[in-house]
Protein backbone atom coordinates (compact mmCIF):
# COMPACT_ATOMS: atom_id res chain seq x y z
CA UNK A 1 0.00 0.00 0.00
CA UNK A 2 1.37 3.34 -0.78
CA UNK A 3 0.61 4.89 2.22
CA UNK A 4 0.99 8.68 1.24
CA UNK A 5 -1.28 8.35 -1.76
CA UNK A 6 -3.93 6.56 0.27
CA UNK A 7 -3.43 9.18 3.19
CA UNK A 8 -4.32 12.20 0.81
CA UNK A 9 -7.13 10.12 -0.69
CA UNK A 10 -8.41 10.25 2.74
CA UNK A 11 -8.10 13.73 3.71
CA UNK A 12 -9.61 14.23 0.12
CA UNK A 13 -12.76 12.24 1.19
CA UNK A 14 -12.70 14.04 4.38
CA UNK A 15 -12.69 17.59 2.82
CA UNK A 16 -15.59 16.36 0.43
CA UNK A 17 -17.70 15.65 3.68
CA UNK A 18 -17.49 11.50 2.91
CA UNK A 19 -16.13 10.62 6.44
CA UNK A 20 -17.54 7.30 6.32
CA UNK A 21 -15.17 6.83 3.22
CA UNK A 22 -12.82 8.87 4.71
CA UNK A 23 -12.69 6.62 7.69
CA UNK A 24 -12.22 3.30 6.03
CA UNK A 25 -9.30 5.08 4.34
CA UNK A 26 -7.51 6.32 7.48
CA UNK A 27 -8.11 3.53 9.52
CA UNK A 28 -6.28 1.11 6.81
CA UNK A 29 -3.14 3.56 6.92
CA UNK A 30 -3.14 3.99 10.61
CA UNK A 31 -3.28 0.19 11.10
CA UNK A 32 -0.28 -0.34 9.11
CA UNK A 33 2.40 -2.21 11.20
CA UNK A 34 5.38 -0.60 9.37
CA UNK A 35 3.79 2.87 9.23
CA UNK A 36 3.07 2.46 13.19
CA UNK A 37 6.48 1.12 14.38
CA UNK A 38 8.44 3.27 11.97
CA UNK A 39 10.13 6.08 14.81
CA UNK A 40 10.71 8.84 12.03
CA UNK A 41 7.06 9.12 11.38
CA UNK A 42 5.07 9.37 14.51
CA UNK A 43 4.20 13.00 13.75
CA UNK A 44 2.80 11.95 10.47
CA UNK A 45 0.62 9.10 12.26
CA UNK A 46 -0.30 11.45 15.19
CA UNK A 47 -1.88 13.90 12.20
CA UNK A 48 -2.85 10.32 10.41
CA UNK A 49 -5.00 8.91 13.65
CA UNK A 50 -6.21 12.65 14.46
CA UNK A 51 -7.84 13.27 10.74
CA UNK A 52 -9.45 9.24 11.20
CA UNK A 53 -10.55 10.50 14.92
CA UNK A 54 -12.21 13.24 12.79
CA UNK A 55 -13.75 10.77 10.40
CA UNK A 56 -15.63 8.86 13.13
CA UNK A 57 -17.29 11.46 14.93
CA UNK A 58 -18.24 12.65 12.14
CA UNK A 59 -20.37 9.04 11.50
CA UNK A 60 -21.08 9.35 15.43
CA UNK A 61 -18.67 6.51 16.61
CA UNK A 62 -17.44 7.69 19.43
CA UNK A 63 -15.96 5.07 20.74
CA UNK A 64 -13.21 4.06 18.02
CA UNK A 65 -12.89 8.52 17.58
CA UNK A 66 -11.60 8.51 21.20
CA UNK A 67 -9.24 5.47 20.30
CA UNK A 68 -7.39 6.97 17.84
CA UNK A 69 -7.36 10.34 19.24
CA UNK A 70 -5.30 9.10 22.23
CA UNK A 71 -3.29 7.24 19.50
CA UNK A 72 -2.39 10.36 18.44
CA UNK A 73 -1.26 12.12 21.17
CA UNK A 74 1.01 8.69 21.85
CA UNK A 75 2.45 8.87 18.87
CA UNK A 76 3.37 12.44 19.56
CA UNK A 77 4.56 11.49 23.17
CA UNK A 78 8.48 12.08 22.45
CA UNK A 79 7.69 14.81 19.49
CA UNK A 80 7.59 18.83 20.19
CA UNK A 81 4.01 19.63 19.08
CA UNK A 82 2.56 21.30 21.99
CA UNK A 83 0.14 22.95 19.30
CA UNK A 84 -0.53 19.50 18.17
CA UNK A 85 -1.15 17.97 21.36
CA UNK A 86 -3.21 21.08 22.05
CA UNK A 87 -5.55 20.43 19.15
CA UNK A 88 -6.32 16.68 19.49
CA UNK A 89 -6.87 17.49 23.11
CA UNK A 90 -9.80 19.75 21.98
CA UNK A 91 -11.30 17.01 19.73
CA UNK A 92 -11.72 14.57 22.59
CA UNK A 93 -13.67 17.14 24.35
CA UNK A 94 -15.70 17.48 21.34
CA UNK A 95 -15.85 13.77 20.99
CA UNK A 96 -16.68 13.47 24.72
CA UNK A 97 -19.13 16.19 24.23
CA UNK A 98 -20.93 14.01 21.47
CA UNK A 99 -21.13 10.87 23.16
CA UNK A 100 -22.56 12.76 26.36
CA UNK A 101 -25.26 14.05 23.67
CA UNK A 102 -25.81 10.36 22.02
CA UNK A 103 -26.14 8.79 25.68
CA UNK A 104 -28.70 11.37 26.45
CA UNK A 105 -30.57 10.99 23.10
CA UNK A 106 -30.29 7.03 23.82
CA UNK A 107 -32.37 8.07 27.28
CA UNK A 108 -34.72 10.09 25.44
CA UNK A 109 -35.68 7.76 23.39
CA UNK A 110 -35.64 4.80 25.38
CA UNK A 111 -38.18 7.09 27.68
CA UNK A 112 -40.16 7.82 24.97
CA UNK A 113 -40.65 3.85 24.16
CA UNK A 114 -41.46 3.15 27.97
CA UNK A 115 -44.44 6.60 27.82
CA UNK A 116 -46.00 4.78 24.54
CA UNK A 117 -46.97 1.47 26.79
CA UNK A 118 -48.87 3.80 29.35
CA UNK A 119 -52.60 4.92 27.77
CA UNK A 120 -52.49 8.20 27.50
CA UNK A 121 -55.27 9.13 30.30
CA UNK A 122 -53.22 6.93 32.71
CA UNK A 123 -50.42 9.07 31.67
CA UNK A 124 -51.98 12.45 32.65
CA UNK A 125 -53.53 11.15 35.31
CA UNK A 126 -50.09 11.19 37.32
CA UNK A 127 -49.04 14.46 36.10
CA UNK A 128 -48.73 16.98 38.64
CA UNK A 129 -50.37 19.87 36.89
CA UNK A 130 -51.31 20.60 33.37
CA UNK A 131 -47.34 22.44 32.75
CA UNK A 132 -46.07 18.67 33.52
CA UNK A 133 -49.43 17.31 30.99
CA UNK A 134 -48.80 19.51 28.19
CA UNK A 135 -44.48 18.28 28.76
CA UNK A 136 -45.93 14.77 28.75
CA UNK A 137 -48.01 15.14 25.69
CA UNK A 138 -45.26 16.70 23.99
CA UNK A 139 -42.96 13.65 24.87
CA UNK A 140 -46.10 11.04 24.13
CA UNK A 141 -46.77 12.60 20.43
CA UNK A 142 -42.63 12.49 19.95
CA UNK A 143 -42.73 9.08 20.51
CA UNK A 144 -45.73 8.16 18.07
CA UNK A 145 -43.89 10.23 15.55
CA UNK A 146 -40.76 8.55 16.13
CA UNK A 147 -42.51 5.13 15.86
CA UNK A 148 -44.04 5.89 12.39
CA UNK A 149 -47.68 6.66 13.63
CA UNK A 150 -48.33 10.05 12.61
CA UNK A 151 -52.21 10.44 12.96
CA UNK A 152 -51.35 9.61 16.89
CA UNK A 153 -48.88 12.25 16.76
CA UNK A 154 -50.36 14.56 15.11
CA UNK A 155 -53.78 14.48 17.16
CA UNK A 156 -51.02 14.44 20.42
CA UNK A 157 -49.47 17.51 19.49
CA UNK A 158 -52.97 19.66 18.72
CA UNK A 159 -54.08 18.22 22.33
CA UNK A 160 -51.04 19.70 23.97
CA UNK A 161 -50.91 22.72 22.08
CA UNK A 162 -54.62 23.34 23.30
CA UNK A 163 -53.96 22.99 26.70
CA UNK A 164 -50.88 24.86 26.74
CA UNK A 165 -53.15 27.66 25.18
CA UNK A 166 -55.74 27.37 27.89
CA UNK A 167 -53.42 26.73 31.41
CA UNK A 168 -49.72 26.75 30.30
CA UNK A 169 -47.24 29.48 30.39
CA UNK A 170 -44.77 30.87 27.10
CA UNK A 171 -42.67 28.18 26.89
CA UNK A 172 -44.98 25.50 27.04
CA UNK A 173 -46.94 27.25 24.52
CA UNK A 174 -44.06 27.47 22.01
CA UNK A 175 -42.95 24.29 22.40
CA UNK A 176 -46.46 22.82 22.07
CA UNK A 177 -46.53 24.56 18.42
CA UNK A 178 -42.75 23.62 17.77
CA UNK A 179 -44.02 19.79 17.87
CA UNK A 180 -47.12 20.59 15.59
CA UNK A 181 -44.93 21.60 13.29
CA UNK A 182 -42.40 19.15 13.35
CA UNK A 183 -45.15 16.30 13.14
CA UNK A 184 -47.58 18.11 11.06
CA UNK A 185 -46.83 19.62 7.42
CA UNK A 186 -50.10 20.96 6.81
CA UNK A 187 -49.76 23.00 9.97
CA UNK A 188 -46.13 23.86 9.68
CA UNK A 189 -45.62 27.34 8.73
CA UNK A 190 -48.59 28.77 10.69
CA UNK A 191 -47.55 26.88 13.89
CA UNK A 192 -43.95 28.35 13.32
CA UNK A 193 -44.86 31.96 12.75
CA UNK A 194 -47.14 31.54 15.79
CA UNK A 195 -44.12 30.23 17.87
CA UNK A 196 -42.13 32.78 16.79
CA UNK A 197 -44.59 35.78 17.27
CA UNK A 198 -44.92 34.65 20.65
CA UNK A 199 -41.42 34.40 21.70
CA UNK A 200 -40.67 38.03 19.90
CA UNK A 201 -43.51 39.79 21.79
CA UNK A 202 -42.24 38.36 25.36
CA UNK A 203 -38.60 38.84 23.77
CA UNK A 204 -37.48 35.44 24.74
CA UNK A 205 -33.99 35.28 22.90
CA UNK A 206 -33.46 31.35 23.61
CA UNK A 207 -36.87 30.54 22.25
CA UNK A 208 -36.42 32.02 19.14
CA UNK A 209 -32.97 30.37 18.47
CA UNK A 210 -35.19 27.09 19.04
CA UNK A 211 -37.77 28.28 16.63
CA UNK A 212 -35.15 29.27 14.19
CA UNK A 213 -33.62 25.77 14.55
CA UNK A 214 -36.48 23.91 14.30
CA UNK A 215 -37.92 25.86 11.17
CA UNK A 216 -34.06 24.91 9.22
CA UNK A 217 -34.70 21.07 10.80
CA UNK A 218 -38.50 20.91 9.44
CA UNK A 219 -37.08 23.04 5.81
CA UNK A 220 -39.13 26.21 6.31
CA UNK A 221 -36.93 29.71 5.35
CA UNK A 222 -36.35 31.86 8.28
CA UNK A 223 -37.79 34.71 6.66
CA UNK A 224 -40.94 32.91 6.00
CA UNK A 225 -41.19 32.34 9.99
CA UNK A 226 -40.63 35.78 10.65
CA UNK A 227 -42.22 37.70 7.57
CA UNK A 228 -38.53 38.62 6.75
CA UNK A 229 -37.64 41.10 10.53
């Protein structure tokens, strides 16, 4: 294998935004016995490992990313790259960072399974108040979306948007119309704009970068949302 052709193939691939590509690449010039005991070019497989590291976070493994990131700063152990060492330091936060997100989504969703065995009256029946109901709906109609039943969702979402209308305060209210139109296409740009008019009048600043996001997730122009302001 010519290992310096096959190294800028996968920096190539990485630069295009194919890390999956990129990563089978890397990881097959990384892995090379000669290339990893050769002394003279520990540098060049500290940068080698760090670019793969890059790869697989990019494809959300974690796991090997935070492998070969510490390979890295081995292979720099003896070299003077402070800088270097510096930089593959910050990618295992941001790896760390990502798997602390992952874990969490696992939670979320693994909640979200357990709430769609509970009937839904059952459900509100142990809720506190009707801020903790309209949260639970939310979560409920999440779930239905996530398992491919989008009437249930989509009749979920208008029920917590309604109470959130009659008992809730701003941010339940928001977020109620966030999920309508995340689950709901026919309802999507009204249910924005009326997210977003509601967060500008009580000049909520965090809401509105949530509305903003969820209008790019869902495919709806900002200016659309907010009648170009």
């Amino acid at each position: 294998m010519d290992l310096a052709s096959e190294l800028a193939r996968g920096v190539e691939a990485l630069r295009s935004g194919e890390a999956a590509d990129a990563a089978t690449i890397l990881q097959a010039v990384v892995d090379d016995e000669g290339f990893r005991a050769h002394p003279e070019l520990q540098d060049v497989r500290a940068r080698a490992c760090s670019l793969l590291a890059q790869a697989l976070l990019s494809t959300d493994q974690v796991g090997p990313a935070d492998r070969y990131a510490r390979e890295a700063l081995d292979a720099l152990e003896n070299a003077p790259d402070d800088t270097g060492r510096a930089q593959i330091d910050e990618l295992r936060r941001e790896i760390m960072g990502r798997a602390l997100t992952l874990r969490k989504e696992r939670e979320q969703r693994s909640r979200r399974s357990r709430l769609r065995q509970i009937p839904v009256p059952e459900l509100l029946a142990a809720a506190k108040d009707d801020d903790e109901r309209t949260r639970l709906l939310i979560e409920r109609a999440t779930a239905e979306s996530e398992a491919g039943d989008e009437a249930a969702a989509i009749r979920l979402a208008d029920r917590a948007r309604n109470l959130a209308d009659k008992s809730c305060g701003l941010k339940e209210q928001v977020l109620s119309r966030l999920l309508v139109a995340q689950v709901d296409a026919r309802q999507r740009v009204p249910a924005l704009q009326s997210a977003y008019q509601l967060a500008l009048a009580a000049d909520e600043k965090g809401l509105i970068t949530g509305i903003a996001r969820t209008a790019e997730q869902v495919g709806t122009p900002l200016h659309v949302v907010d009648g170009g302001q």
